[in-house]
N, C-alpha and C. Protein backbone atom coordinates (compact mmCIF):
# COMPACT_ATOMS: atom_id res chain seq x y z
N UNK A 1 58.38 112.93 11.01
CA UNK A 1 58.45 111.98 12.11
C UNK A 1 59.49 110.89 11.83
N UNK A 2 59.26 110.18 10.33
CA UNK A 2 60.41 109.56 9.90
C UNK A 2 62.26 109.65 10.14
N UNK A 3 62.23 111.06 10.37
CA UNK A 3 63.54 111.58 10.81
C UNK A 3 64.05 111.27 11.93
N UNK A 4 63.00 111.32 12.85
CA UNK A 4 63.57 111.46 14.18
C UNK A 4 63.15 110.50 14.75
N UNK A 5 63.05 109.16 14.23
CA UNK A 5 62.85 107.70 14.49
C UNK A 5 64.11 107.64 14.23
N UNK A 6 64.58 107.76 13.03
CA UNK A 6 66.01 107.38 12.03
C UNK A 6 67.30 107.82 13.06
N UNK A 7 66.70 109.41 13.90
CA UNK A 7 68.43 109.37 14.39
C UNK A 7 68.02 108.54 15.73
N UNK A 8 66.93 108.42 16.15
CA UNK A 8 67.01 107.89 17.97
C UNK A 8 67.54 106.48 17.80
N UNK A 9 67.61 105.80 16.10
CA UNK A 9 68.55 104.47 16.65
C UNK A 9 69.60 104.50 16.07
N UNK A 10 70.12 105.88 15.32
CA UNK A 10 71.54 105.82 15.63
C UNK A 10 72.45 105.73 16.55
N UNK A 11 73.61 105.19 16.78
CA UNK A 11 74.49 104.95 17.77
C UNK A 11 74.69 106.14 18.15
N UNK A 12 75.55 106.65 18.70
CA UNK A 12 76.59 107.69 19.13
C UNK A 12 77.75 107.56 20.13
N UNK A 13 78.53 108.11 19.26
CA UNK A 13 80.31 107.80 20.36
C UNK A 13 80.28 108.93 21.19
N UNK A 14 80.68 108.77 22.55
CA UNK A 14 80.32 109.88 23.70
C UNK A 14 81.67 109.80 24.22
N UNK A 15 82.46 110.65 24.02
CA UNK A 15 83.94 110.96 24.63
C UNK A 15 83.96 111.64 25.84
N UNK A 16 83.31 111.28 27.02
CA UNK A 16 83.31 112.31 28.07
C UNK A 16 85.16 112.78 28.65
N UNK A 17 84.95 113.73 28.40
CA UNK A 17 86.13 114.71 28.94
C UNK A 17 87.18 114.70 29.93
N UNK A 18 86.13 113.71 31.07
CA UNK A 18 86.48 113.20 32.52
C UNK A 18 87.76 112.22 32.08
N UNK A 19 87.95 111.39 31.18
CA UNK A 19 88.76 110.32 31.01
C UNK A 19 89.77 110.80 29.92
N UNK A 20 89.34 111.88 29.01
CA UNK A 20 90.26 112.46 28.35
C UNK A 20 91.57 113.46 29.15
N UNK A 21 91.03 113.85 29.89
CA UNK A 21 92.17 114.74 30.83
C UNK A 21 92.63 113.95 32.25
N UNK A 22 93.91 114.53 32.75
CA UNK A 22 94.17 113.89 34.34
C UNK A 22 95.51 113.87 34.23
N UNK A 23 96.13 113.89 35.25
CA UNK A 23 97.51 114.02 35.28
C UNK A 23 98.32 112.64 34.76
N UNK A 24 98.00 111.82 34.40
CA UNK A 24 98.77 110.55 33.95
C UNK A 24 98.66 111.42 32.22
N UNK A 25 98.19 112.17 31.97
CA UNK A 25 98.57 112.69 30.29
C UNK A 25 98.79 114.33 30.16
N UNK A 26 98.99 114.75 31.93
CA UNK A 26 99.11 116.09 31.56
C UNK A 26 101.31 115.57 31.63
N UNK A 27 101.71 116.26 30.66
CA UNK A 27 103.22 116.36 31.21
C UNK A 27 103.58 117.69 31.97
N UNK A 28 103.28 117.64 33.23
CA UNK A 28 103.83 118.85 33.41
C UNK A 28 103.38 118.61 34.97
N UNK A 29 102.16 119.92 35.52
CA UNK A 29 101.24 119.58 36.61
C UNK A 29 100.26 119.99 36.55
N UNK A 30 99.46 119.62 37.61
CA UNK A 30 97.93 120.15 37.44
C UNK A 30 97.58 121.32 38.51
N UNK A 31 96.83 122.74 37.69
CA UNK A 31 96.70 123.51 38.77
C UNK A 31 95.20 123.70 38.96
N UNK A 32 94.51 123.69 40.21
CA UNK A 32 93.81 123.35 40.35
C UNK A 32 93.20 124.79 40.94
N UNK A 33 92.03 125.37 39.66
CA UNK A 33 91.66 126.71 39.40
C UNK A 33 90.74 127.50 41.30
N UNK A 34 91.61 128.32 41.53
CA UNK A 34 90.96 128.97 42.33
C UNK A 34 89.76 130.35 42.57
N UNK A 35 89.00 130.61 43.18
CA UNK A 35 88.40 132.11 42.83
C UNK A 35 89.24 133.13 42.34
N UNK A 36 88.72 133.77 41.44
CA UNK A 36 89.61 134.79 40.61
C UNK A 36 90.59 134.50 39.90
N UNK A 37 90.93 133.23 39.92
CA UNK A 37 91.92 132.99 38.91
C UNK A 37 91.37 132.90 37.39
N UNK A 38 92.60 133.59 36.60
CA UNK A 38 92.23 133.31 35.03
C UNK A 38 93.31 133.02 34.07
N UNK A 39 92.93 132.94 33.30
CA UNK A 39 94.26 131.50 32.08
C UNK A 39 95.51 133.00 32.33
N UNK A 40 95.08 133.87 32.48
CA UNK A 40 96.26 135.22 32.62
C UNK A 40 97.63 134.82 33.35
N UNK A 41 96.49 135.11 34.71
CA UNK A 41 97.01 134.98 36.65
C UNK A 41 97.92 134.05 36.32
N UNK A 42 97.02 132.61 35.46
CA UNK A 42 97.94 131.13 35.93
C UNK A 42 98.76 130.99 35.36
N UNK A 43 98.74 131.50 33.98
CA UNK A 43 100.48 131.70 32.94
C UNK A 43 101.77 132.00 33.87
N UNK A 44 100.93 133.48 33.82
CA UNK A 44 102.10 134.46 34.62
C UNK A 44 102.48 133.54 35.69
N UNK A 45 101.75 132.97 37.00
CA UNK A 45 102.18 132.07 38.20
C UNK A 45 103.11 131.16 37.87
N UNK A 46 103.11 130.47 36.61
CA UNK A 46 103.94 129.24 36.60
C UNK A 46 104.66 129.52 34.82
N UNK A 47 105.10 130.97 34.96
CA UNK A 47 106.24 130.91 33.62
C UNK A 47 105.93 130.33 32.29
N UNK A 48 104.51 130.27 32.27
CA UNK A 48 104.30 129.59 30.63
C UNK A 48 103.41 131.13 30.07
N UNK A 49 103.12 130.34 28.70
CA UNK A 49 102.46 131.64 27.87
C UNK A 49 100.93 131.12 27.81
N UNK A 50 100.03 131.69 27.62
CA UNK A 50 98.33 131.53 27.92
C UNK A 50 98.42 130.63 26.33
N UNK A 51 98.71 130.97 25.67
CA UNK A 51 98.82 130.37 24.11
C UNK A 51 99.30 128.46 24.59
N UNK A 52 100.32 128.38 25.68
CA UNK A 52 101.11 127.10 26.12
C UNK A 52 99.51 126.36 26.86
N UNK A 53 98.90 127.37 27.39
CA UNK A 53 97.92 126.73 28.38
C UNK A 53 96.65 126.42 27.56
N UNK A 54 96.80 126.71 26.72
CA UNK A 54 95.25 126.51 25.83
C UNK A 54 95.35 125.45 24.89
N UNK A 55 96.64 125.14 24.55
CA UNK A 55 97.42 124.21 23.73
C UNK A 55 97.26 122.72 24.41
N UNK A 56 97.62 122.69 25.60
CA UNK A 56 97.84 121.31 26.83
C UNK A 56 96.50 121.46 27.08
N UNK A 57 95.47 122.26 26.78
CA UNK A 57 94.17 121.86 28.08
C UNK A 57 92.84 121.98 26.93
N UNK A 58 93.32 120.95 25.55
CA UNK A 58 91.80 121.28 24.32
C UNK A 58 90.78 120.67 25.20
N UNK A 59 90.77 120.38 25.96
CA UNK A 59 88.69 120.21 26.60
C UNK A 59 88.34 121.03 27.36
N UNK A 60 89.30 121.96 28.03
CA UNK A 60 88.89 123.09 28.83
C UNK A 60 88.20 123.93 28.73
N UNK A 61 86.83 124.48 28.66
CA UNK A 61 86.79 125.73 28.49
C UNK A 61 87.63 127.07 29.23
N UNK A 62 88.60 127.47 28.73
CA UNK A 62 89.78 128.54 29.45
C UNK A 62 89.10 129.92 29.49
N UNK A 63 87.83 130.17 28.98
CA UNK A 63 87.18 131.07 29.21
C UNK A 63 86.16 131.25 29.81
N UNK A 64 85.83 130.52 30.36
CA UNK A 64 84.90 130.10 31.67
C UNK A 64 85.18 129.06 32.73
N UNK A 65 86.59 129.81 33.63
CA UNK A 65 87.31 128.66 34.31
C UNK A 65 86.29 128.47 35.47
N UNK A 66 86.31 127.55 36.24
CA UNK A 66 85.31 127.61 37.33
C UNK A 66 85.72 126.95 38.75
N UNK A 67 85.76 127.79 40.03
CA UNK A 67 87.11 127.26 40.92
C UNK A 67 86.58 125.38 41.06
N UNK A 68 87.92 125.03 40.97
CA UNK A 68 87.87 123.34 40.86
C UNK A 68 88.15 122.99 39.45
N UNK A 69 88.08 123.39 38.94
CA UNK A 69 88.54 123.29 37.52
C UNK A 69 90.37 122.84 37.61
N UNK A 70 90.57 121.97 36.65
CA UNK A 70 91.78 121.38 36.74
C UNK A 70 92.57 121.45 35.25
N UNK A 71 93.59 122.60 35.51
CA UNK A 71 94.41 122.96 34.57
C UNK A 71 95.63 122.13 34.22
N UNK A 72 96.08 121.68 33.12
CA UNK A 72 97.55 121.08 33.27
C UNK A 72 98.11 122.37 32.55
N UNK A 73 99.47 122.22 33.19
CA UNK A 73 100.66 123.54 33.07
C UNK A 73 101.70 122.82 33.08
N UNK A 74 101.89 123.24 31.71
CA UNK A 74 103.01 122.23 31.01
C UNK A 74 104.65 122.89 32.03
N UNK A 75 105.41 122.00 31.92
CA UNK A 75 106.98 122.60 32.33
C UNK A 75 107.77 123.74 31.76
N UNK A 76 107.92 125.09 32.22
CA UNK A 76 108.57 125.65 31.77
C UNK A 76 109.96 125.64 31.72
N UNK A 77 110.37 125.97 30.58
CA UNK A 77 111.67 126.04 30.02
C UNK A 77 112.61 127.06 31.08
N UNK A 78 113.40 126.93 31.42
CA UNK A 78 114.01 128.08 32.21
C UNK A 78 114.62 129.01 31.17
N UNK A 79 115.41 128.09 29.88
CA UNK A 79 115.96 129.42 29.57
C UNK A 79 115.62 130.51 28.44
N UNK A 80 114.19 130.21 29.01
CA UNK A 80 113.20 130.78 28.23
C UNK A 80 112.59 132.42 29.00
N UNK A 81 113.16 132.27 30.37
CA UNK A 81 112.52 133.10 31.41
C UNK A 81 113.46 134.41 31.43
C-alpha cells in the first residue's frame, strides 16, 4: 500500500502531443490523412521517402493513421526526383 501512496504524490511531466506538433514546426506542409490513405500512398503523393515521413512526424503513430490525422511532409528536393 506504501507504494502506491509514494507514486500518487509524485509529480509527473505530461507532454501532450497536441502542442508538440503543428505547422509553425512542421518545415514543409501538413497533409491532412484521408480514408485509405497510408505513410505509402502519402510518400509516393508528395515525392518524399516513408523513412523522410516517419523522421518529421516522431509523435505520430504512422501505423495506425486515422482520417484527420495530420501529417507534416517535409519539402522535396527536386533533384532528387
Amino acid at each position: 500500500m506504501e507504494f502506491y501512496q509514494s507514486q500518487e504524490n509524485q509529480q509527473r511531466e505530461v507532454m501532450p502531443v497536441e502542442e508538440n506538433r503543428g505547422s509553425d514546426q512542421c518545415h514543409g506542409m501538413i497533409h491532412v490523412v484521408k480514408k485509405g490513405d497510408t505513410l505509402y500512398k502519402i510518400a509516393r503523393m508528395h515525392h518524399v521517402s516513408v523513412s523522410e515521413l516517419m523522421y518529421v512526424n516522431p509523435y505520430v503513430n504512422v501505423y495506425q493513421l486515422q482520417p484527420g490525422d495530420e501529417i507534416c511532409v517535409p519539402v522535396s528536393n527536386p533533384q532528387n526526383l
